[in-house]
C-alpha atoms as a PDB file:
ATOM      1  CA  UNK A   1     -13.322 155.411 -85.086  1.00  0.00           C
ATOM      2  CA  UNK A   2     -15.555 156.044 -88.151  1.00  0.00           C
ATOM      3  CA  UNK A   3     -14.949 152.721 -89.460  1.00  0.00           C
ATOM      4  CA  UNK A   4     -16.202 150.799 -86.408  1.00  0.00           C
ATOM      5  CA  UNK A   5     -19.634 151.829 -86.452  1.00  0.00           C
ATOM      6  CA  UNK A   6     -19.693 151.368 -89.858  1.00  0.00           C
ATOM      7  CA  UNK A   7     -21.078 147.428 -89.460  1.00  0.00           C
ATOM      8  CA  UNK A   8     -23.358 148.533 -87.207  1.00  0.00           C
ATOM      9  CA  UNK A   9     -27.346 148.553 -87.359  1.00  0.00           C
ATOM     10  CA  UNK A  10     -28.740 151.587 -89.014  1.00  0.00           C
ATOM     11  CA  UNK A  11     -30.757 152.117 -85.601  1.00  0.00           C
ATOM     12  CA  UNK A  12     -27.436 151.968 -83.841  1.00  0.00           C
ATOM     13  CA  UNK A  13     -25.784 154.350 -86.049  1.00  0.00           C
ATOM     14  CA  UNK A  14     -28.758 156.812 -85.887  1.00  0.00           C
ATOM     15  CA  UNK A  15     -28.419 156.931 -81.670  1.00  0.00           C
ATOM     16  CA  UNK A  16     -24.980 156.900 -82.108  1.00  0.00           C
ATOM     17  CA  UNK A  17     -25.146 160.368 -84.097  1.00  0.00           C
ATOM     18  CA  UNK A  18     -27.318 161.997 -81.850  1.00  0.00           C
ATOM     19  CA  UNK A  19     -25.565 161.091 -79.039  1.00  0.00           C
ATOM     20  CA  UNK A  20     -22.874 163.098 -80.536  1.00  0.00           C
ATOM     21  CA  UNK A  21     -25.114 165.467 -82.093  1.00  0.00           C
ATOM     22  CA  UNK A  22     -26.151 166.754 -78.335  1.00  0.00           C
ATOM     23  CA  UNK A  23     -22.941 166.680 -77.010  1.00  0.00           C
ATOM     24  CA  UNK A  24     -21.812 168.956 -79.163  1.00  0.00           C
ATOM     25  CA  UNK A  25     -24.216 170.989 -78.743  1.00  0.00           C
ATOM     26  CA  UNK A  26     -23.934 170.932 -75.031  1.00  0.00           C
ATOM     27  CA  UNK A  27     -20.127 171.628 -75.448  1.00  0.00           C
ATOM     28  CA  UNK A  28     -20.566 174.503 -77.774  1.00  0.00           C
ATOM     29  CA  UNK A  29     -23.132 176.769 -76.927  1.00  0.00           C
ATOM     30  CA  UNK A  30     -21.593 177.664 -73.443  1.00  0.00           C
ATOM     31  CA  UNK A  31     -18.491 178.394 -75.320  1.00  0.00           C
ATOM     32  CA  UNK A  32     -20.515 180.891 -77.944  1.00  0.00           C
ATOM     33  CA  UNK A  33     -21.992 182.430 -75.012  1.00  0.00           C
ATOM     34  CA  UNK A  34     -18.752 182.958 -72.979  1.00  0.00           C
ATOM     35  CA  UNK A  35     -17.090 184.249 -76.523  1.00  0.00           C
ATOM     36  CA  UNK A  36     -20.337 186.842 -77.521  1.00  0.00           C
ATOM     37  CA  UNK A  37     -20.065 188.298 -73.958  1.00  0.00           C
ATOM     38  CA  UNK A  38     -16.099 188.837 -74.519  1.00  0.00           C
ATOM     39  CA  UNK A  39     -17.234 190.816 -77.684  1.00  0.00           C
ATOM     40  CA  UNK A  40     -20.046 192.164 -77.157  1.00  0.00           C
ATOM     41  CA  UNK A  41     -19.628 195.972 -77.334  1.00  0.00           C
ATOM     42  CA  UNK A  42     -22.197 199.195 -76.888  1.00  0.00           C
ATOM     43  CA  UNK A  43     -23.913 199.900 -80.201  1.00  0.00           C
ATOM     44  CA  UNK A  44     -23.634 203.697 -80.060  1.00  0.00           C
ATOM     45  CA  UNK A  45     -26.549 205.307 -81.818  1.00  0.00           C
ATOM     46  CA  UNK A  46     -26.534 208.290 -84.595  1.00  0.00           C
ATOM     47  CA  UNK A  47     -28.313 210.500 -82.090  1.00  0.00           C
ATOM     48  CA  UNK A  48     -25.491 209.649 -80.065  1.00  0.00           C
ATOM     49  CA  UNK A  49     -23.258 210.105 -82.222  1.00  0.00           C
ATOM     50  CA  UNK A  50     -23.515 213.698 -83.836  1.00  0.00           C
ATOM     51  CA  UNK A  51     -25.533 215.087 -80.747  1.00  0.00           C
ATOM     52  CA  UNK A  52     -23.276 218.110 -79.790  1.00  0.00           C
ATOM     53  CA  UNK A  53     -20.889 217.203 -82.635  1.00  0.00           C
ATOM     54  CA  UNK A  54     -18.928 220.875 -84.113  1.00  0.00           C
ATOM     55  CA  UNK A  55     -19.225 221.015 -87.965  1.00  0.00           C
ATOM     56  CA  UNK A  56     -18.199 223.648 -90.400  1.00  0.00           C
ATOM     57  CA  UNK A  57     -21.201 225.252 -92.488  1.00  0.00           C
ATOM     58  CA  UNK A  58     -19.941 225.615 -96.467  1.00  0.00           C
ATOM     59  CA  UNK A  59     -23.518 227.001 -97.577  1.00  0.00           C
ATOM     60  CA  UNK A  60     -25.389 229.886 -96.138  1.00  0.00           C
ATOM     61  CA  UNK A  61     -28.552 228.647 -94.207  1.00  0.00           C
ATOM     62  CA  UNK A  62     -31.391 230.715 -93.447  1.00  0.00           C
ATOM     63  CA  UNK A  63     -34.149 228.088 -92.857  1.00  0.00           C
ATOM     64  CA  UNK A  64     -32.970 224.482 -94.089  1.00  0.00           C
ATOM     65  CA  UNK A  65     -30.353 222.815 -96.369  1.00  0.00           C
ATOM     66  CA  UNK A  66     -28.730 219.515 -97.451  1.00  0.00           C
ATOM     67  CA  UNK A  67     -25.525 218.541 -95.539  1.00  0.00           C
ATOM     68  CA  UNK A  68     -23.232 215.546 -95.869  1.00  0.00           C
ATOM     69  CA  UNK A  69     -21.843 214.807 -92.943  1.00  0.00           C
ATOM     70  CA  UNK A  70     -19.737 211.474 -92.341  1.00  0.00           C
ATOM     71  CA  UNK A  71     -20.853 210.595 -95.879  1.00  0.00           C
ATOM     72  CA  UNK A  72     -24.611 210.846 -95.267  1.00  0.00           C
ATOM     73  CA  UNK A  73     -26.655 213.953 -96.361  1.00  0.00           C
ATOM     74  CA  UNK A  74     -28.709 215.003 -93.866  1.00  0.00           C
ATOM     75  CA  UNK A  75     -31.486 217.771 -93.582  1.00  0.00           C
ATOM     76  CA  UNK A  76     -29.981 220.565 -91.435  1.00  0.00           C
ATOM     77  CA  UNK A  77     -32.237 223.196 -89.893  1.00  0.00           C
ATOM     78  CA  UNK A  78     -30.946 226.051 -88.240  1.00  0.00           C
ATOM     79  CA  UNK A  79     -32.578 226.984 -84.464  1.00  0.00           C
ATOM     80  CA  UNK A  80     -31.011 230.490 -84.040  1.00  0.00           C
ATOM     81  CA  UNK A  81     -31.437 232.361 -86.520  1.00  0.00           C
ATOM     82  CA  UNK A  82     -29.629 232.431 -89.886  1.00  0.00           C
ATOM     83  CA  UNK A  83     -25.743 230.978 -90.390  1.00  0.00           C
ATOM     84  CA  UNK A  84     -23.121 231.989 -92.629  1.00  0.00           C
ATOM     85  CA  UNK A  85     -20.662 229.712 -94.787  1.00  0.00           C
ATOM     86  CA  UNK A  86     -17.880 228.947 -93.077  1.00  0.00           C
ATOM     87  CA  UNK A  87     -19.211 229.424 -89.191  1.00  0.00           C
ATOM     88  CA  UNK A  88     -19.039 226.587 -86.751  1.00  0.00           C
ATOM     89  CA  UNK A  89     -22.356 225.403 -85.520  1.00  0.00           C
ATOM     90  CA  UNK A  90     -23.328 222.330 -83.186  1.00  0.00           C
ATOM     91  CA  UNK A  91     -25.599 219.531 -83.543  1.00  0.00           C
ATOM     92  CA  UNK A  92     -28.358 220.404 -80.787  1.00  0.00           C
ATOM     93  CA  UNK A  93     -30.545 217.604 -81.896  1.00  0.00           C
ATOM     94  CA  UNK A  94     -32.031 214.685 -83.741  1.00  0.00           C
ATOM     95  CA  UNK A  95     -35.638 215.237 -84.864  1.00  0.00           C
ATOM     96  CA  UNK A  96     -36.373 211.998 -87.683  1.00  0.00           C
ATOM     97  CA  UNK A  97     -33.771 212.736 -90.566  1.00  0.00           C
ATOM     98  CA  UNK A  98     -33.016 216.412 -89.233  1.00  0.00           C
ATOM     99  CA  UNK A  99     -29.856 217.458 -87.560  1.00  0.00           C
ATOM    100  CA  UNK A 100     -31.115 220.794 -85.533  1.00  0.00           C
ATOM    101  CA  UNK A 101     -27.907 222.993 -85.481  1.00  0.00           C
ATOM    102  CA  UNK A 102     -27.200 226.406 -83.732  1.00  0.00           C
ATOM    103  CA  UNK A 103     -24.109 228.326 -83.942  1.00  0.00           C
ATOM    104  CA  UNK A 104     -20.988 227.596 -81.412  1.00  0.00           C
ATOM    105  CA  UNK A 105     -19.979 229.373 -79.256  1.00  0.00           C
ATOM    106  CA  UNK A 106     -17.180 231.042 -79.256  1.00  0.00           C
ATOM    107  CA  UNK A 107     -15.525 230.439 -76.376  1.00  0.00           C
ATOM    108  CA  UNK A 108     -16.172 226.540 -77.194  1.00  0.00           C
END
């Protein structure tokens, strides 16, 4: 088929493409739109994600400290009082690049 319009008028040619050029087009956007609503999934946040989350202190905190959790070091800062290595505490909150933590309960 590429051959045929080959001997063609440059004007003809030039129609000819965008002919084609919007049909595509017409043709493929529905398709992307139809495909990104298959895939499109919930972008959980952080806050969402280690919001009442159950970690395992391996410092002593009175006041504040550096934490890695999932590979990121956060600033931790204790709400109730001062924690002990090795007690289990829950994220309460997000506050900027602070994780507020308070001990778990134990019956948790």
């Amino acid at each position: 088929m590429g051959m045929y319009f080959l001997d063609k008028s440059p004007m003809v040619q030039i129609i000819i493409f965008f002919i084609i050029s919007i049909l595509s087009i017409l043709i493929i956007i529905p398709f992307g739109k139809k495909m990104r609503r298959k895939t499109d999934h919930k972008t959980v946040s952080i806050k969402g994600r280690l919001v009442d989350r159950e970690l395992v202190l391996d410092k002593d905190v009175d006041d504040e400290m550096l934490m890695k959790v999932d590979g990121i070091y956060w600033t931790v800062k204790v709400v109730d009082g001062p924690l002990y290595r090795g007690d289990r505490v829950i994220v309460s909150d997000v506050v900027g690049n602070k994780l507020m933590i308070k001990r778990a309960d134990k019956g948790e």
